[in-house]
Structures are given as C-alpha cells and as structure tokens.
Protein backbone atom coordinates (compact mmCIF):
# COMPACT_ATOMS: atom_id res chain seq x y z
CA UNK A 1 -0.06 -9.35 -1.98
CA UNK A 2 -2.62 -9.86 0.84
CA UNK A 3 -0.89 -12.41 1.81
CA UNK A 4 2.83 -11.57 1.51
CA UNK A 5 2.43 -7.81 2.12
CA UNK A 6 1.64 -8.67 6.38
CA UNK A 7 5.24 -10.81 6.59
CA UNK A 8 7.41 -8.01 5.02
CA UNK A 9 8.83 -4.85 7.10
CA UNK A 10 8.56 -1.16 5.62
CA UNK A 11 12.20 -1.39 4.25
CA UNK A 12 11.85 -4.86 2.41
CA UNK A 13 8.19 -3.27 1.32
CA UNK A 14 10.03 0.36 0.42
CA UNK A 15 12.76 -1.53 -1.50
CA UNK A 16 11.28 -4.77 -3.54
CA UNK A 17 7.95 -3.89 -4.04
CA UNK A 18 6.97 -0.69 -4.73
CA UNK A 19 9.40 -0.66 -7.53
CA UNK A 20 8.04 -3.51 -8.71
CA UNK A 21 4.55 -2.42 -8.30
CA UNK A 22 5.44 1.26 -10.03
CA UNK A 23 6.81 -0.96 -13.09
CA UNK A 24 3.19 -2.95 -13.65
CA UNK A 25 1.37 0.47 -13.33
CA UNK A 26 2.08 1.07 -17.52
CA UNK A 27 1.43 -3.07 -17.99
CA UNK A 28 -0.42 -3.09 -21.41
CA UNK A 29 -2.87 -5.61 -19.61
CA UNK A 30 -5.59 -4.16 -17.87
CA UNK A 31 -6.14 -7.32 -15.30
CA UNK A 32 -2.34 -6.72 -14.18
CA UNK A 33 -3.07 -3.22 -13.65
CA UNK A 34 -5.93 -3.46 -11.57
CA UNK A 35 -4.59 -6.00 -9.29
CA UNK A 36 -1.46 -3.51 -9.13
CA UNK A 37 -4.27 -1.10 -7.76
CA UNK A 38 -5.05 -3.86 -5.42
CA UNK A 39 -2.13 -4.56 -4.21
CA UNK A 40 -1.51 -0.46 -3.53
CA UNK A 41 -4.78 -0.70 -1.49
CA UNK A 42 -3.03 -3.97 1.12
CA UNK A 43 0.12 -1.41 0.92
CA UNK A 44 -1.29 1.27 1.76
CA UNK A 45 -3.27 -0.64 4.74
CA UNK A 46 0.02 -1.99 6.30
CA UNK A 47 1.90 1.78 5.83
CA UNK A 48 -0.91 2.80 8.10
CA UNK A 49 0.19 0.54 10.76
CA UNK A 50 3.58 -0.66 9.92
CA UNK A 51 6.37 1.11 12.44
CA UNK A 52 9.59 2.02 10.73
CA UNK A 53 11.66 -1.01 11.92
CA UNK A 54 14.06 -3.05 10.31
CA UNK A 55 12.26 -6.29 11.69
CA UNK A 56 8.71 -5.06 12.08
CA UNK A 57 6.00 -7.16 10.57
CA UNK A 58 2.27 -6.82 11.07
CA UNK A 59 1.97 -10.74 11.05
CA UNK A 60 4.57 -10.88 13.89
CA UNK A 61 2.94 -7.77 15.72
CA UNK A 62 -0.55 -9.50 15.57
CA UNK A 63 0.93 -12.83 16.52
CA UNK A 64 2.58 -11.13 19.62
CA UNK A 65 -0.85 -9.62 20.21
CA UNK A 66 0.16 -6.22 20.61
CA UNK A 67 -2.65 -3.45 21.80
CA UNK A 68 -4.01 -1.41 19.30
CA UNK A 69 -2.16 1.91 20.19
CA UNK A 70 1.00 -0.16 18.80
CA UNK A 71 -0.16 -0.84 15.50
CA UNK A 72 0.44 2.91 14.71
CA UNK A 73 2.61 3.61 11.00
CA UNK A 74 5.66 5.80 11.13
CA UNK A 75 6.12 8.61 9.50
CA UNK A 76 8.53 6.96 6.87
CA UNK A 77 5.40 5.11 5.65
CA UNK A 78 2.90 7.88 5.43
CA UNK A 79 5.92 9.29 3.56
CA UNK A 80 5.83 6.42 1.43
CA UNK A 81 2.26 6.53 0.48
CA UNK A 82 2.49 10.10 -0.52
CA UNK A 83 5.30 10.27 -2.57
CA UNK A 84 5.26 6.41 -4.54
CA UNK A 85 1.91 5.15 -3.97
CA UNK A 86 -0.36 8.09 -4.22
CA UNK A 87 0.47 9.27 -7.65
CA UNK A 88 0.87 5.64 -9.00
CA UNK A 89 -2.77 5.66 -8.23
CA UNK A 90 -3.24 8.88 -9.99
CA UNK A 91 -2.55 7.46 -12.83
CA UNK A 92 -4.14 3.78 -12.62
CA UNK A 93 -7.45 6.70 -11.49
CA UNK A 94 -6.92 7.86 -15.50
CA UNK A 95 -6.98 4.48 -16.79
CA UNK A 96 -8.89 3.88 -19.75
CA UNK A 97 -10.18 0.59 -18.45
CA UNK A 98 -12.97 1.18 -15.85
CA UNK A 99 -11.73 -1.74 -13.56
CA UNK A 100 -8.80 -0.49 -13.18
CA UNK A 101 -10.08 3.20 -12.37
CA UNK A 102 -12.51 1.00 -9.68
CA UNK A 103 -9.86 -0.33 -7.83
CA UNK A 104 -7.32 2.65 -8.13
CA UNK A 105 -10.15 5.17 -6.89
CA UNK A 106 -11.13 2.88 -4.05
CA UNK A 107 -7.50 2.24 -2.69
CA UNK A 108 -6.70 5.93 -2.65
CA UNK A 109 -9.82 6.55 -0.86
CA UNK A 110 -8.66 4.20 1.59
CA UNK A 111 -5.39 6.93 1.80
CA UNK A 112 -7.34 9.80 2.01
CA UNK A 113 -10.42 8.68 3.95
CA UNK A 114 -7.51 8.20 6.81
CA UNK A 115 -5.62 10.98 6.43
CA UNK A 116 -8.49 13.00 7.22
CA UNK A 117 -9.52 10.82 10.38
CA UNK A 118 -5.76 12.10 11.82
C-alpha cells in the first residue's frame, strides 16, 4: 500500500480500496488484519494531503515539486477518514490479537494527533 497508495487519486482511493480494505478488517487472519491497519495508517497519510481531484496524485504532486502549502487534503478526504477509516480502526483497536490493536491504535493516532494540530 505504501507504495501504490502515492500513485492513486482520492476517487480511485474512495472507490477500490477502502472497500476492499473494510472487507479484510473481519479477515480470520490476524497478519491480514494488521497490515489492513497499516495500510489505513498510508491512507490516512495521503487523505491528509491528497486534494479532491480527479487526477491528483501525491507521486505526481511531489514529482512536480509543488510547495508545501499545496500538499493540503480536501475536505472530501478528511470526510473520508471520518466516516470509513476511523471506525474500521475502531474495531481492528478491539482486536483480540495485540498486533493488530498496535497498528490500529497507532494509525488512528496518526488521525487524531492531526486533527488536533488544525
């Protein structure tokens, strides 16, 4: 996801993966659910900064070298991480397995540590 996440733009993101990503959150294994945690940490990273843009990508805004004050998320993306991600990591944050709390607790820190910087 780290490396796939960067090349995608907020609807491709909105569309394919979180779906996907909300499916794995119940996977019976616990390795597939703490990389889903993982992978809603790198989500919830490029939401941050992502514009809401059908062609947007961070790779493509980094390899333009755009100023800082561009790489500002929309509104559709805080959106996003509220109502999909956040709760998905809720639940992986109840997990029995204590990787999977780990990584779930850590990624919505990441949510909340910068929604209190704004």
């Amino acid at each position: 996801m780290q490396i796939l996440a960067p090349a995608l733009t907020l609807p491709v993101l909105a569309r394919s993966i979180l779906p996907i990503l909300s499916t794995l959150v119940s996977d019976p294994i616990p390795n597939i659910r703490f990389n889903v945690a993982k992978s809603y940490a790198v989500i919830i990273d490029i939401f941050k900064r992502l514009p809401d843009s059908q062609t947007a990508t961070i790779a493509q805004m980094e390899k333009d070298s755009r100023p800082a004050p561009e790489f500002t998320g929309s509104e559709r993306g805080q959106q996003l991480v509220r109502d999909e991600v956040m709760p998905q990591l809720e639940k992986l944050a109840q997990d029995d397995d204590v990787d999977v709390r780990y990584f779930a607790t850590k990624a919505a820190k990441a949510w909340t540590d910068s929604a209190m910087e704004t």
